[in-house]
Protein backbone atom coordinates (compact mmCIF):
# COMPACT_ATOMS: atom_id res chain seq x y z
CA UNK A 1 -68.38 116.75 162.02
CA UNK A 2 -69.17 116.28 165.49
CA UNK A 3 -71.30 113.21 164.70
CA UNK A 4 -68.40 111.94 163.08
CA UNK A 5 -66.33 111.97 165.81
CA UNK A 6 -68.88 110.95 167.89
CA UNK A 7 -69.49 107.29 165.86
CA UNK A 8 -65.80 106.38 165.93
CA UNK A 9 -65.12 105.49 169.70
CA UNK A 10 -68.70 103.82 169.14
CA UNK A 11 -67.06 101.73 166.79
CA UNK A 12 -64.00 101.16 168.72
CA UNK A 13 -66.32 99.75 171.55
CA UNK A 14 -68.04 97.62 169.52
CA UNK A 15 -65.05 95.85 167.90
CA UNK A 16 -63.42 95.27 171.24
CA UNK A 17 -66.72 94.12 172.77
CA UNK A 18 -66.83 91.36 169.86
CA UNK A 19 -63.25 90.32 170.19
CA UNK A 20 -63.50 89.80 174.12
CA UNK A 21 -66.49 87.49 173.28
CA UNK A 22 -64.44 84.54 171.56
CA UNK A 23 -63.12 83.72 175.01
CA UNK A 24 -63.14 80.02 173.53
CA UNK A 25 -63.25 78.51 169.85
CA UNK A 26 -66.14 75.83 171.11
CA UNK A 27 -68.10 78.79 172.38
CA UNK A 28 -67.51 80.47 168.80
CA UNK A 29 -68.21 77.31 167.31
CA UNK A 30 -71.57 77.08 168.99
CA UNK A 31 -72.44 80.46 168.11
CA UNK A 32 -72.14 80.73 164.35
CA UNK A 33 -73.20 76.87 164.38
CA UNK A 34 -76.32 77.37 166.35
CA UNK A 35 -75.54 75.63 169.25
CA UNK A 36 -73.97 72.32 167.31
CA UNK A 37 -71.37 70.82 169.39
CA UNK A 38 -67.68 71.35 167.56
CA UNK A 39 -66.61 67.44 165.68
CA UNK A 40 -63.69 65.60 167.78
CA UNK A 41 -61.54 65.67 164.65
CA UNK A 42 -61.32 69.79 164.50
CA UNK A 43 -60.73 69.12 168.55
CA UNK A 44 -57.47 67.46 167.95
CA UNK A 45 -55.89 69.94 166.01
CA UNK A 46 -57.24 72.88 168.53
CA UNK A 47 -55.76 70.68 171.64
CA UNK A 48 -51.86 70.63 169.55
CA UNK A 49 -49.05 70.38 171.85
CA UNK A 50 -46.53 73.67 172.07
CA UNK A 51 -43.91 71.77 173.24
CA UNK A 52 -43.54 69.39 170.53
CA UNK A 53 -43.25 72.71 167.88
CA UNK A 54 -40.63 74.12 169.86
CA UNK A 55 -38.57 71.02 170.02
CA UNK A 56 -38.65 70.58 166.09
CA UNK A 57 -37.42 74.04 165.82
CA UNK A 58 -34.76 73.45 168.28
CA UNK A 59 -33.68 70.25 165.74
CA UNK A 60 -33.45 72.70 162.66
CA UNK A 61 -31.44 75.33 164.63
CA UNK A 62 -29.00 72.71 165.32
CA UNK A 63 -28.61 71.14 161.75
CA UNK A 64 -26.50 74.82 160.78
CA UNK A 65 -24.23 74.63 163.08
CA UNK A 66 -20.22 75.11 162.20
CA UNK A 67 -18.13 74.65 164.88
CA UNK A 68 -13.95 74.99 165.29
CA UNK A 69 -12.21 71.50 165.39
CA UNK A 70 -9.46 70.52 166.76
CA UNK A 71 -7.44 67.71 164.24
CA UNK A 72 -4.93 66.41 166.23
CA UNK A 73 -3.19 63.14 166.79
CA UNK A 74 -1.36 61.88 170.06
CA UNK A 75 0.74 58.81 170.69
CA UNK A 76 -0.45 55.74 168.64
CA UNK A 77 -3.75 56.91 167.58
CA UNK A 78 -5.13 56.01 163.93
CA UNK A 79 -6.80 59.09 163.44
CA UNK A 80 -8.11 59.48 160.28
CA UNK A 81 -8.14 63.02 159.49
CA UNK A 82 -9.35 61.80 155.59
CA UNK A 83 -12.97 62.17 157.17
CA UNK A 84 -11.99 65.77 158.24
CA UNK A 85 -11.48 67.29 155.06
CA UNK A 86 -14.87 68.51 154.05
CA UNK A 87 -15.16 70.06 157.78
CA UNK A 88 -12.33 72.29 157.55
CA UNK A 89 -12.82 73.78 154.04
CA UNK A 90 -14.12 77.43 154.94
CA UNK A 91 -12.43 78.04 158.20
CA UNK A 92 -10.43 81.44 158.85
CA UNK A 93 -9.18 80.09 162.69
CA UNK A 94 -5.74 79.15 163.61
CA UNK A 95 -5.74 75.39 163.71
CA UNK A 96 -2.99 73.05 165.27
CA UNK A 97 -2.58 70.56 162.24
CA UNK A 98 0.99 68.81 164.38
CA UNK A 99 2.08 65.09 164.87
CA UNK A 100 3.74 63.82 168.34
CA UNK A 101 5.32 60.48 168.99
CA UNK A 102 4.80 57.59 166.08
CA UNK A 103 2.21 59.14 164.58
CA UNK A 104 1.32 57.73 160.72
CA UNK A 105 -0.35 61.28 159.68
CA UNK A 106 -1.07 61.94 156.07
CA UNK A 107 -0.49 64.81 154.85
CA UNK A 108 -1.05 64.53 151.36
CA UNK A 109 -5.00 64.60 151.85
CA UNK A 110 -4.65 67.88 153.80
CA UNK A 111 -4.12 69.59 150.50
CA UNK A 112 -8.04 70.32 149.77
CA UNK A 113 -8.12 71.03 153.96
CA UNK A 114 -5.61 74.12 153.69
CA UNK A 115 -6.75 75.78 150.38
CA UNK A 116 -8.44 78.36 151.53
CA UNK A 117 -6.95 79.02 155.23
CA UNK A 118 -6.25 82.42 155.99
CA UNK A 119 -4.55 81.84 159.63
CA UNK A 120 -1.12 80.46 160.59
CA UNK A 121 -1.08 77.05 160.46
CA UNK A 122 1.51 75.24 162.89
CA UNK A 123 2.30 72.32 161.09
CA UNK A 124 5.30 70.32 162.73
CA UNK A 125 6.19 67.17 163.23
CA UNK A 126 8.09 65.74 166.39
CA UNK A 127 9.70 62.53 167.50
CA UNK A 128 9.96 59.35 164.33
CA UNK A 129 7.02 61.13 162.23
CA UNK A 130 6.37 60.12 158.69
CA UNK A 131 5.17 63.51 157.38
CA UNK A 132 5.23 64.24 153.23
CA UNK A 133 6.89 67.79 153.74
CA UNK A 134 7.04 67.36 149.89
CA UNK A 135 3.59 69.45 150.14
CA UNK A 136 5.82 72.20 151.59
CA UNK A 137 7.53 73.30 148.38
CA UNK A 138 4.80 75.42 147.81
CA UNK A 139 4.53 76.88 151.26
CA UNK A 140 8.38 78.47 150.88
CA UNK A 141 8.57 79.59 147.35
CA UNK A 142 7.74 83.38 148.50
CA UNK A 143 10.33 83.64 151.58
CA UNK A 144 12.68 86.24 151.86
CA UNK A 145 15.00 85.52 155.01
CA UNK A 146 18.64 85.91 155.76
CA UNK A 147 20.25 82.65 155.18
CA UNK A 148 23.56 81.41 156.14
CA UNK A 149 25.40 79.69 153.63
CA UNK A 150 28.62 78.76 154.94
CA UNK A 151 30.83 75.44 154.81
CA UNK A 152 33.07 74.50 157.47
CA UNK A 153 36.00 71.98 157.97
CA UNK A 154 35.51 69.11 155.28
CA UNK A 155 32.17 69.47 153.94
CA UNK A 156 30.93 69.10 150.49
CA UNK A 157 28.10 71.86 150.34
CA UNK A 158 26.19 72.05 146.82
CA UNK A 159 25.44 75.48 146.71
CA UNK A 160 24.17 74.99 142.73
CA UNK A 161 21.16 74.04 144.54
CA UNK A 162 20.46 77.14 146.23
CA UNK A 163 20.74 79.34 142.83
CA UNK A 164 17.02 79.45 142.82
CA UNK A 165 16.32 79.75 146.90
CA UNK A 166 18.41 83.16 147.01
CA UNK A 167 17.65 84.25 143.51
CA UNK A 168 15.68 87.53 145.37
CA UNK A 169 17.55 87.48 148.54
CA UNK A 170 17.20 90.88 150.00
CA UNK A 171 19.62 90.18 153.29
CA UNK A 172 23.18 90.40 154.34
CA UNK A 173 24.84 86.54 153.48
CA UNK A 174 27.74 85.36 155.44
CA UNK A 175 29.35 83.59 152.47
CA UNK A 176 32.48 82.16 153.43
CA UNK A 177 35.03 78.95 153.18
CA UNK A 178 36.86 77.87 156.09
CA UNK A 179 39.17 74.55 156.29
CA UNK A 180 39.94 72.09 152.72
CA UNK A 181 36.21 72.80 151.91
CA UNK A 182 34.63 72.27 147.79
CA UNK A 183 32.42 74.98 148.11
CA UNK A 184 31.36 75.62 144.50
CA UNK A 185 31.66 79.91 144.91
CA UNK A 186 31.36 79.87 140.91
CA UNK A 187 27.32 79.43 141.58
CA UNK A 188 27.46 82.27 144.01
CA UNK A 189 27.76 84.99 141.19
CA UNK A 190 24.16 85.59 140.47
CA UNK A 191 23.27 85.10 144.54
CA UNK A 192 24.97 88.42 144.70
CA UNK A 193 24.11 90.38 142.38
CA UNK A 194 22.02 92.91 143.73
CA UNK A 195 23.98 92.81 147.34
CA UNK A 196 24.59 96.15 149.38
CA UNK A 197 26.20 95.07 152.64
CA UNK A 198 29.66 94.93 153.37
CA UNK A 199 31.06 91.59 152.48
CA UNK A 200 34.58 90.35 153.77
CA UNK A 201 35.88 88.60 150.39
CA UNK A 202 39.03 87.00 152.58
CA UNK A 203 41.58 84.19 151.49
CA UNK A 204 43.05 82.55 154.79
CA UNK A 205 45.54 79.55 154.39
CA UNK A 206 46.23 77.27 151.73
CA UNK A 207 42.27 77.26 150.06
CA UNK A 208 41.29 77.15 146.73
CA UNK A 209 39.09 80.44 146.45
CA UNK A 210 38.51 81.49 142.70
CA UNK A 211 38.34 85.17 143.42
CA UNK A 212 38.03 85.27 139.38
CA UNK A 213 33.93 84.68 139.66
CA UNK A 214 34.13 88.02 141.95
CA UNK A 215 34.05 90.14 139.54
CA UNK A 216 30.19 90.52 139.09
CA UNK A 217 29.55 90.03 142.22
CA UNK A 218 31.29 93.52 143.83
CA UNK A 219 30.22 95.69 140.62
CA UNK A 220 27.89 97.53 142.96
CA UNK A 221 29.27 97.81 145.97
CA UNK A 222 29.41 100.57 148.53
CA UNK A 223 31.16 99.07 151.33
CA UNK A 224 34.52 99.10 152.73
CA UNK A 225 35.97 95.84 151.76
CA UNK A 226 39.28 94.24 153.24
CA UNK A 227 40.70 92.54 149.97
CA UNK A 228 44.18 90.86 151.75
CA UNK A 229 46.04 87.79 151.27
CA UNK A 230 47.89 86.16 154.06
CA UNK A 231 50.25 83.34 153.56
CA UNK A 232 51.40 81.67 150.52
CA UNK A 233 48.25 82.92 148.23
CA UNK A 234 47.95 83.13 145.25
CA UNK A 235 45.37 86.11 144.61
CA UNK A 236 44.37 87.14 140.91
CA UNK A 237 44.31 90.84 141.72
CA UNK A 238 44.11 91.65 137.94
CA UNK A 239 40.38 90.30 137.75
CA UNK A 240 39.98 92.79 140.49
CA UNK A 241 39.92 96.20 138.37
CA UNK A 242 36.67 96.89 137.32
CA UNK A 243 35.12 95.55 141.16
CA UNK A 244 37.06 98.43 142.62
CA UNK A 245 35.68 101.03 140.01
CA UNK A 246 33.55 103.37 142.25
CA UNK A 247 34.07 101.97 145.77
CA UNK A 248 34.19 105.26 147.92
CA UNK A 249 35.64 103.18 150.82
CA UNK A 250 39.10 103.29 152.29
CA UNK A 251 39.89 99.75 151.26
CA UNK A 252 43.32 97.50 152.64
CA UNK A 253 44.64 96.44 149.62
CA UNK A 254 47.74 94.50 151.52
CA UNK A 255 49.90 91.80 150.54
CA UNK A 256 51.99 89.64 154.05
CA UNK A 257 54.66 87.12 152.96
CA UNK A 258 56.30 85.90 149.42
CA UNK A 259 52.89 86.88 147.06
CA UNK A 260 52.94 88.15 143.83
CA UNK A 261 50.47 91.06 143.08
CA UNK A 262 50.76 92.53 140.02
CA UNK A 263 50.07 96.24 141.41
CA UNK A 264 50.35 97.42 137.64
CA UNK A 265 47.06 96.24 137.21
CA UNK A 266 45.72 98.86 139.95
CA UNK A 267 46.26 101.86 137.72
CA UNK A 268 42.28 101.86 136.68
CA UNK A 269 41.42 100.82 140.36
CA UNK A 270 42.47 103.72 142.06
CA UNK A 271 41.38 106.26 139.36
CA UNK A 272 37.96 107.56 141.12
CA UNK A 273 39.75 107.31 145.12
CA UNK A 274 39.61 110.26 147.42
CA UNK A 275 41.66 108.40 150.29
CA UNK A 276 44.42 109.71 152.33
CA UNK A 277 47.99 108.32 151.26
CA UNK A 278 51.24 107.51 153.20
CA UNK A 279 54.01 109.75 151.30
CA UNK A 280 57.51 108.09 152.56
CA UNK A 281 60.36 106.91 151.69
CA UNK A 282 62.44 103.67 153.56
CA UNK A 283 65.93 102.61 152.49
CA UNK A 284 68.47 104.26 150.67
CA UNK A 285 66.33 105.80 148.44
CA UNK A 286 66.79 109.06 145.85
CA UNK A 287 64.09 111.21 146.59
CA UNK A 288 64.02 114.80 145.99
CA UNK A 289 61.56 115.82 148.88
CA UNK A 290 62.45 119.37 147.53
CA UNK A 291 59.94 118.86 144.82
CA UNK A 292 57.12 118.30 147.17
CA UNK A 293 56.54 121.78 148.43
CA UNK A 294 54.13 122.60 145.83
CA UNK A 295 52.63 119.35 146.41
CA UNK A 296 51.84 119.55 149.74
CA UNK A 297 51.27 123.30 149.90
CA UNK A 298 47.46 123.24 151.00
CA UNK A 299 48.10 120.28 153.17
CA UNK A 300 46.26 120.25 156.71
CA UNK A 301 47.27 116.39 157.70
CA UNK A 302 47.55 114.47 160.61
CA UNK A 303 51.04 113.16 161.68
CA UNK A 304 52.25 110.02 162.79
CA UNK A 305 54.42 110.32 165.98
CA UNK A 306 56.01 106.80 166.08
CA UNK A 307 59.76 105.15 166.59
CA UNK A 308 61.68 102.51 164.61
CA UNK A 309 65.19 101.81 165.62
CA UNK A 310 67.33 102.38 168.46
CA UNK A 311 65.80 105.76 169.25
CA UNK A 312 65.42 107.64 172.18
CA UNK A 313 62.08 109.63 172.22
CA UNK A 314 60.36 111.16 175.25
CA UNK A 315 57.07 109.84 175.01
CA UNK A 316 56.36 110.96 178.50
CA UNK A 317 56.36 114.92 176.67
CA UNK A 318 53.95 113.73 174.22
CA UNK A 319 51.51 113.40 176.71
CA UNK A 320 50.41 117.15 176.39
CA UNK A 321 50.72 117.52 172.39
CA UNK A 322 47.72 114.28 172.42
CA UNK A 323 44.80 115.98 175.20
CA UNK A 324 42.74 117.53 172.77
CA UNK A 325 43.83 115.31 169.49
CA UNK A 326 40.30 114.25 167.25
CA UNK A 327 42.22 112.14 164.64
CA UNK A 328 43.25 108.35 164.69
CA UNK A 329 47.25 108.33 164.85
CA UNK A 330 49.52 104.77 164.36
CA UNK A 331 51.25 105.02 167.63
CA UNK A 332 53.78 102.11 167.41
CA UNK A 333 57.40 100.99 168.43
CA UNK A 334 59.39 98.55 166.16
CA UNK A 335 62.88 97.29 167.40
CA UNK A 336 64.98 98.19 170.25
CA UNK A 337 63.04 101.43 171.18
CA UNK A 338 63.15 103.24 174.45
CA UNK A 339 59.65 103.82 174.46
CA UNK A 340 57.35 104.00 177.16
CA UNK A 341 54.65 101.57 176.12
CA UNK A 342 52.95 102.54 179.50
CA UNK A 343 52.11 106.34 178.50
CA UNK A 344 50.37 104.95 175.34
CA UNK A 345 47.81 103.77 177.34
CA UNK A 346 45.27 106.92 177.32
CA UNK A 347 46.24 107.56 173.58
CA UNK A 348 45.15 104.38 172.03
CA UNK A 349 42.02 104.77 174.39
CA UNK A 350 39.29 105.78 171.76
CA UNK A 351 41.29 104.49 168.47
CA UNK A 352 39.16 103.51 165.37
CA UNK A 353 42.02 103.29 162.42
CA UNK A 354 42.32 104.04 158.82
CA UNK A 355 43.80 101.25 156.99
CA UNK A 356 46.86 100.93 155.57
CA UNK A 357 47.38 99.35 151.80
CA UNK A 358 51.04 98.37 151.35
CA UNK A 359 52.71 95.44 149.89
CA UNK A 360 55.39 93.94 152.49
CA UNK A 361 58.40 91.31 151.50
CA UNK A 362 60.06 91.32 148.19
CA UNK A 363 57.21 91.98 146.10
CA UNK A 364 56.87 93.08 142.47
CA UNK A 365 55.11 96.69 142.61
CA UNK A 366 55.17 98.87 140.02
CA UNK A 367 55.24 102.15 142.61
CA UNK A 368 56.06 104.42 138.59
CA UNK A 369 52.68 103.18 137.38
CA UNK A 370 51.30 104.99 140.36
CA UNK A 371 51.41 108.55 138.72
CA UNK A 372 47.66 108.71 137.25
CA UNK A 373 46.43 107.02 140.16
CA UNK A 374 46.95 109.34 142.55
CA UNK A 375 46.00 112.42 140.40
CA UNK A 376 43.15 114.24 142.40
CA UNK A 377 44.46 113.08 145.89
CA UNK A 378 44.16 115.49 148.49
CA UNK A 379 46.27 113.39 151.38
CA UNK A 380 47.49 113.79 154.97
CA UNK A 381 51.32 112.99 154.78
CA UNK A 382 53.69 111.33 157.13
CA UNK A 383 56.56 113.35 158.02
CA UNK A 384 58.85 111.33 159.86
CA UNK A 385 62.68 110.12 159.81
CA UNK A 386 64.14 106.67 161.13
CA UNK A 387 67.60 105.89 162.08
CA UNK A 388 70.22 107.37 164.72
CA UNK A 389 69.19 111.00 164.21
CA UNK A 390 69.66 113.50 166.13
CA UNK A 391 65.98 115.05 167.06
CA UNK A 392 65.10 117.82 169.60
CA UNK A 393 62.48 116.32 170.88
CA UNK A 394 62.27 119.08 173.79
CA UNK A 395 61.81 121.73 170.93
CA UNK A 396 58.96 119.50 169.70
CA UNK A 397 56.94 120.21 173.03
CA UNK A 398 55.70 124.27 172.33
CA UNK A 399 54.17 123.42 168.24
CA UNK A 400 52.06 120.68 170.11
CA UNK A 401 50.35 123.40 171.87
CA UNK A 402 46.92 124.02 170.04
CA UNK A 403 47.08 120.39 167.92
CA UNK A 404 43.91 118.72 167.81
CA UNK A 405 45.93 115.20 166.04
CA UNK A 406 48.74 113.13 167.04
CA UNK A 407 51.65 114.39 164.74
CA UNK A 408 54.26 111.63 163.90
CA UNK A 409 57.78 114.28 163.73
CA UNK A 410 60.54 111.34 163.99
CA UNK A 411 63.80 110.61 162.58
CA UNK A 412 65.38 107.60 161.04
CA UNK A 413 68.81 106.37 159.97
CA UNK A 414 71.22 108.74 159.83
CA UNK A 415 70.21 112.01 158.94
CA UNK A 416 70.65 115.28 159.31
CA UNK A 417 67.01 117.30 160.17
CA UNK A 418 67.09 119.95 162.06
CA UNK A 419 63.83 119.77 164.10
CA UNK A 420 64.46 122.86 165.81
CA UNK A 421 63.30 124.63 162.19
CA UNK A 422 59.87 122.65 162.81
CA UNK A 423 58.54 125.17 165.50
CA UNK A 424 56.79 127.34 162.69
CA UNK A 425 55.57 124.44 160.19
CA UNK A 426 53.73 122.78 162.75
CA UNK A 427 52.16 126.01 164.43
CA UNK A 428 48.47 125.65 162.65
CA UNK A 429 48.27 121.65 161.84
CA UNK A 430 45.02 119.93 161.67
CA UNK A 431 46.11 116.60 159.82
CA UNK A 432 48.62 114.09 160.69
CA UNK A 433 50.91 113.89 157.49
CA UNK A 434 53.51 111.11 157.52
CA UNK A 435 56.45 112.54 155.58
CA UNK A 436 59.57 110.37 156.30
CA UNK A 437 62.66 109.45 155.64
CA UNK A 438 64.71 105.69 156.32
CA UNK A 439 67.99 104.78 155.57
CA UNK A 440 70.72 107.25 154.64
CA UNK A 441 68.72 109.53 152.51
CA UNK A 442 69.30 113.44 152.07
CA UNK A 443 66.37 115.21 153.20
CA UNK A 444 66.47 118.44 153.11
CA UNK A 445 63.48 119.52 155.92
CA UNK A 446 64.35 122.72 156.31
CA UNK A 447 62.78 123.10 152.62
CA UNK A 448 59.59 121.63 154.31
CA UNK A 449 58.62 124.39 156.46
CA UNK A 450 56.47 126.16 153.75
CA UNK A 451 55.34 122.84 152.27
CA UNK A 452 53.11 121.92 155.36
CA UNK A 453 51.79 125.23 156.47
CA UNK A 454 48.49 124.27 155.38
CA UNK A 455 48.26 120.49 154.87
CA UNK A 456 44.52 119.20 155.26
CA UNK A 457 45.37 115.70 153.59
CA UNK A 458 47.25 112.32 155.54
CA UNK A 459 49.02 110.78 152.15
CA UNK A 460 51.35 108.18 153.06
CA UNK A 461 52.98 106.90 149.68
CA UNK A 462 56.60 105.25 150.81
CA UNK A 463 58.93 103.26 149.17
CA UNK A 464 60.83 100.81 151.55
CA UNK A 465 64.64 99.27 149.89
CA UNK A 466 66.51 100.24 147.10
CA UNK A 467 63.48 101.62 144.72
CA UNK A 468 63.85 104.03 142.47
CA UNK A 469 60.90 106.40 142.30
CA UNK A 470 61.07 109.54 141.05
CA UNK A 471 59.07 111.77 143.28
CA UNK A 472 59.38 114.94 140.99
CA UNK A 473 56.90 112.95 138.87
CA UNK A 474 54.34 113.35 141.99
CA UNK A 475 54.18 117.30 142.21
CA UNK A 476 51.02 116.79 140.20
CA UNK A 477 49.52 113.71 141.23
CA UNK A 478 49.26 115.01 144.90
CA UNK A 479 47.76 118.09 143.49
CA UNK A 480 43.79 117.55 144.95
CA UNK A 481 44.20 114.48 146.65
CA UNK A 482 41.36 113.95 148.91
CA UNK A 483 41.45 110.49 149.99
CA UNK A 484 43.90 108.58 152.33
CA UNK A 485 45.73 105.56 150.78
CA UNK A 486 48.60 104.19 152.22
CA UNK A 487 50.33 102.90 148.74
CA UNK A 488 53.99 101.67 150.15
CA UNK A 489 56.84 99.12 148.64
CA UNK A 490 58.68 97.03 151.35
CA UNK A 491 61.94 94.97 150.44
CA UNK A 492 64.49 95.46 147.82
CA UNK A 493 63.49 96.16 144.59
């Protein structure tokens, strides 16, 4: 064993011992040879130069090379960016395809150049450019923006163009006609299809708005629309039933000026509405407000403290009944009214309103056909009374004490209420009911104490003229009202 190991560095020595020896080939050459000098041809290939290797690899590196572009054109240069296609096949950079000044770019053979990008390409074209941007159909096919579609004063807009554009439009549309304008809206019924925002379907002036193709439109809808016609419209409210079917807004349903809505047709509208009506009565009307107690007997509503007429009210003693008041109270003066407009000033502060449906002028509303739609109200209802009456307005001041709303308690026309019996029924309010009287009527509000003990609901459901509505007929439709409409008849039916 130790023999063995003995051997092996021998051997070691002698194979680095030969290796040191072939200091140089010739020398080699010589040796196995014996002693014959090398031939001149095996010289040339031993005396090779390095340098010349390494430069032909340098050349081969250099053949591989892919390098980033940049295909532009400036001014009046003839570029010819046909040769450029086959460089830009595979890239994934950003490149800055763009045209400035009079620039004759074609971009019809940048077809095969863009196939397989993966950046954002800026392709734009400034100044008197001939680019195809017929390529470009393909390029917007998959957008989803918020467009604008809109015509003002006298333009002719073809919107049966853009049926296929906003086909899966995801975004809030301002669609709207302004001015003499031939907007086709007949083309907008499948653009809005699947819409949730809160559209403003409006009819101002003289314009020719078929609110008929609405009707698919607004079948979903969840917002609070503001359906009103001002001026000499004509607005098909019929085609408006099943839109309104389950909006859970607080819509204004309101007609200004000589219009003819046929309000009979709003019997199915207002079937699924929790709003908060306006129960009052204008005029010389025959209501038995006697009727109502049981009506209004878990009422907690917010009243309306305003004055029509030649009234005198202290508004300056209001000012303590409105410090701590959460609701939104109508706070206005019609006519020749005393009031001190001044004192309003902190109340209307922080106001953000309810709205108020009514039909005003000598309009054709059906107030009878009214009965089923108001079934499961649960209102807040304006107790008030307009004329010369004679109001204690300095009793008012103590049931204010502990209000948090803005009670309307006024009087109109000539009638007899004795406010002073008020102290009790306003003691625990919450609400601001609107319960009022105009005209010569016979109220009898001492009956009311009991009826508004505990009011939660605002109903404000008037009748303004010489209408006949039977308000015995209402004891059940007011039973759980819980929404807020204001449903009132102006002029003389």
């Amino acid at each position: 064993m130790r023999t063995a190991l003995a051997l092996l560095p021998l051997m070691l020595f002698l194979f680095v011992a030969i290796v040191e020896s072939r200091n140089d080939l010739r020398e080699y050459w010589k040796l196995v040879m014996k002693n014959q000098d090398m031939p001149e041809e095996i010289q040339g290939l031993l005396n090779a130069n390095i340098k010349s290797n390494l430069n032909t690899q340098e050349k081969a590196f250099k053949e591989d090379l892919e390098s980033r572009p940049n295909i532009s054109a400036y001014e009046n240069d003839g570029t010819n960016t046909k040769e450029n296609s086959k460089d830009v096949k595979d890239f994934e950079p950003r490149p800055n395809i763009s045209a400035y000044g009079d620039n004759d770019i074609e971009n019809k053979e940048k077809k095969g150049t863009v196939k397989d990008f993966e950046p954002r390409p800026n392709i734009s074209a400034y100044g008197d450019n001939a680019i195809d941007v017929k390529e470009k159909k393909k390029v917007v096919k998959d957008f989803e923006p918020r467009p604008n579609i809109s015509a003002y004063e006298d333009n002719v807009v073809d919107v049966k163009k853009k049926k296929g554009v906003t086909k899966d439009f995801e975004p809030r549309p301002n669609i709207s006609a302004y001015g003499e304008n031939d907007s086709d809206v007949k083309q907008k019924k499948q653009t809005i299809n699947d819409f949730e925002p809160r559209p403003n379907i409006s009819a101002y002036g003289e314009n020719d708005i078929d609110v008929n193709e609405k009707k698919a439109a607004a079948k979903d809808f969840e917002p609070r629309p503001n359906i009103s016609a001002y001026g000499d419209d004509v607005i098909d409210v019929k085609e408006k039933k099943k839109a309104v079917k389950d909006f859970e807004p607080r819509p204004s349903i309101s007609a200004c000026g000589d219009n003819v809505i046929d309000v009979k047709k709003k019997k199915g509208v207002t079937e699924d509405f929790e709003p908060r009506p306006n129960i009052s009565t204008y005029g010389e009307n025959d209501i038995d407000v006697k009727e109502k107690k049981q009506a209004t007997n878990g009422f907690k509503p917010r009243p309306n403290i305003s004055a029509y007429g030649k009234n005198d009210i202290d508004v300056h003693e209001k000012k303590a009944a409105g410090k701590d008041f959460e609701p939104r109270p109508n706070i206005s003066a019609y006519g020749d009214n005393a009031i001190d407009a001044k004192e309003k000033r902190g109340a209307t502060n922080d106001f953000e309103p309810r709205p108020n449906i009514s039909a005003y002028g000598d309009n054709d509303i059906d107030v009878n056909k009214k009965e089923g739609a108001i079934k499961d109200f649960e209102p807040r209802p304006n107790i008030s009374a307009y004329g010369e009456n004679d109001i204690n307005d300095n009793e008012t001041k103590k049931p204010v004490e502990d209000f948090e709303p803005r009670p309307n308690i006024s009087a109109y026309g000539d009638n007899d209420i004795d406010d002073r019996k008020k102290n009790n029924v306003i003691s625990d309010f919450e609400p601001r009911p609107n319960i009022s009287a105009y005209g010569n009527n016979d109220i009898d509000t001492k009956e009311k104490e009991k009826a508004a003990k505990d009011f939660e609901p605002r109903p404000n459901i008037s009748a303004y003229g010489n209408n006949d509505i039977d308000t015995k007929e209402k004891e059940k439709a007011a039973k759980d009202f819980e929404p807020r409409p204001n449903i009132s008849a102006y002029g003389e039916k």
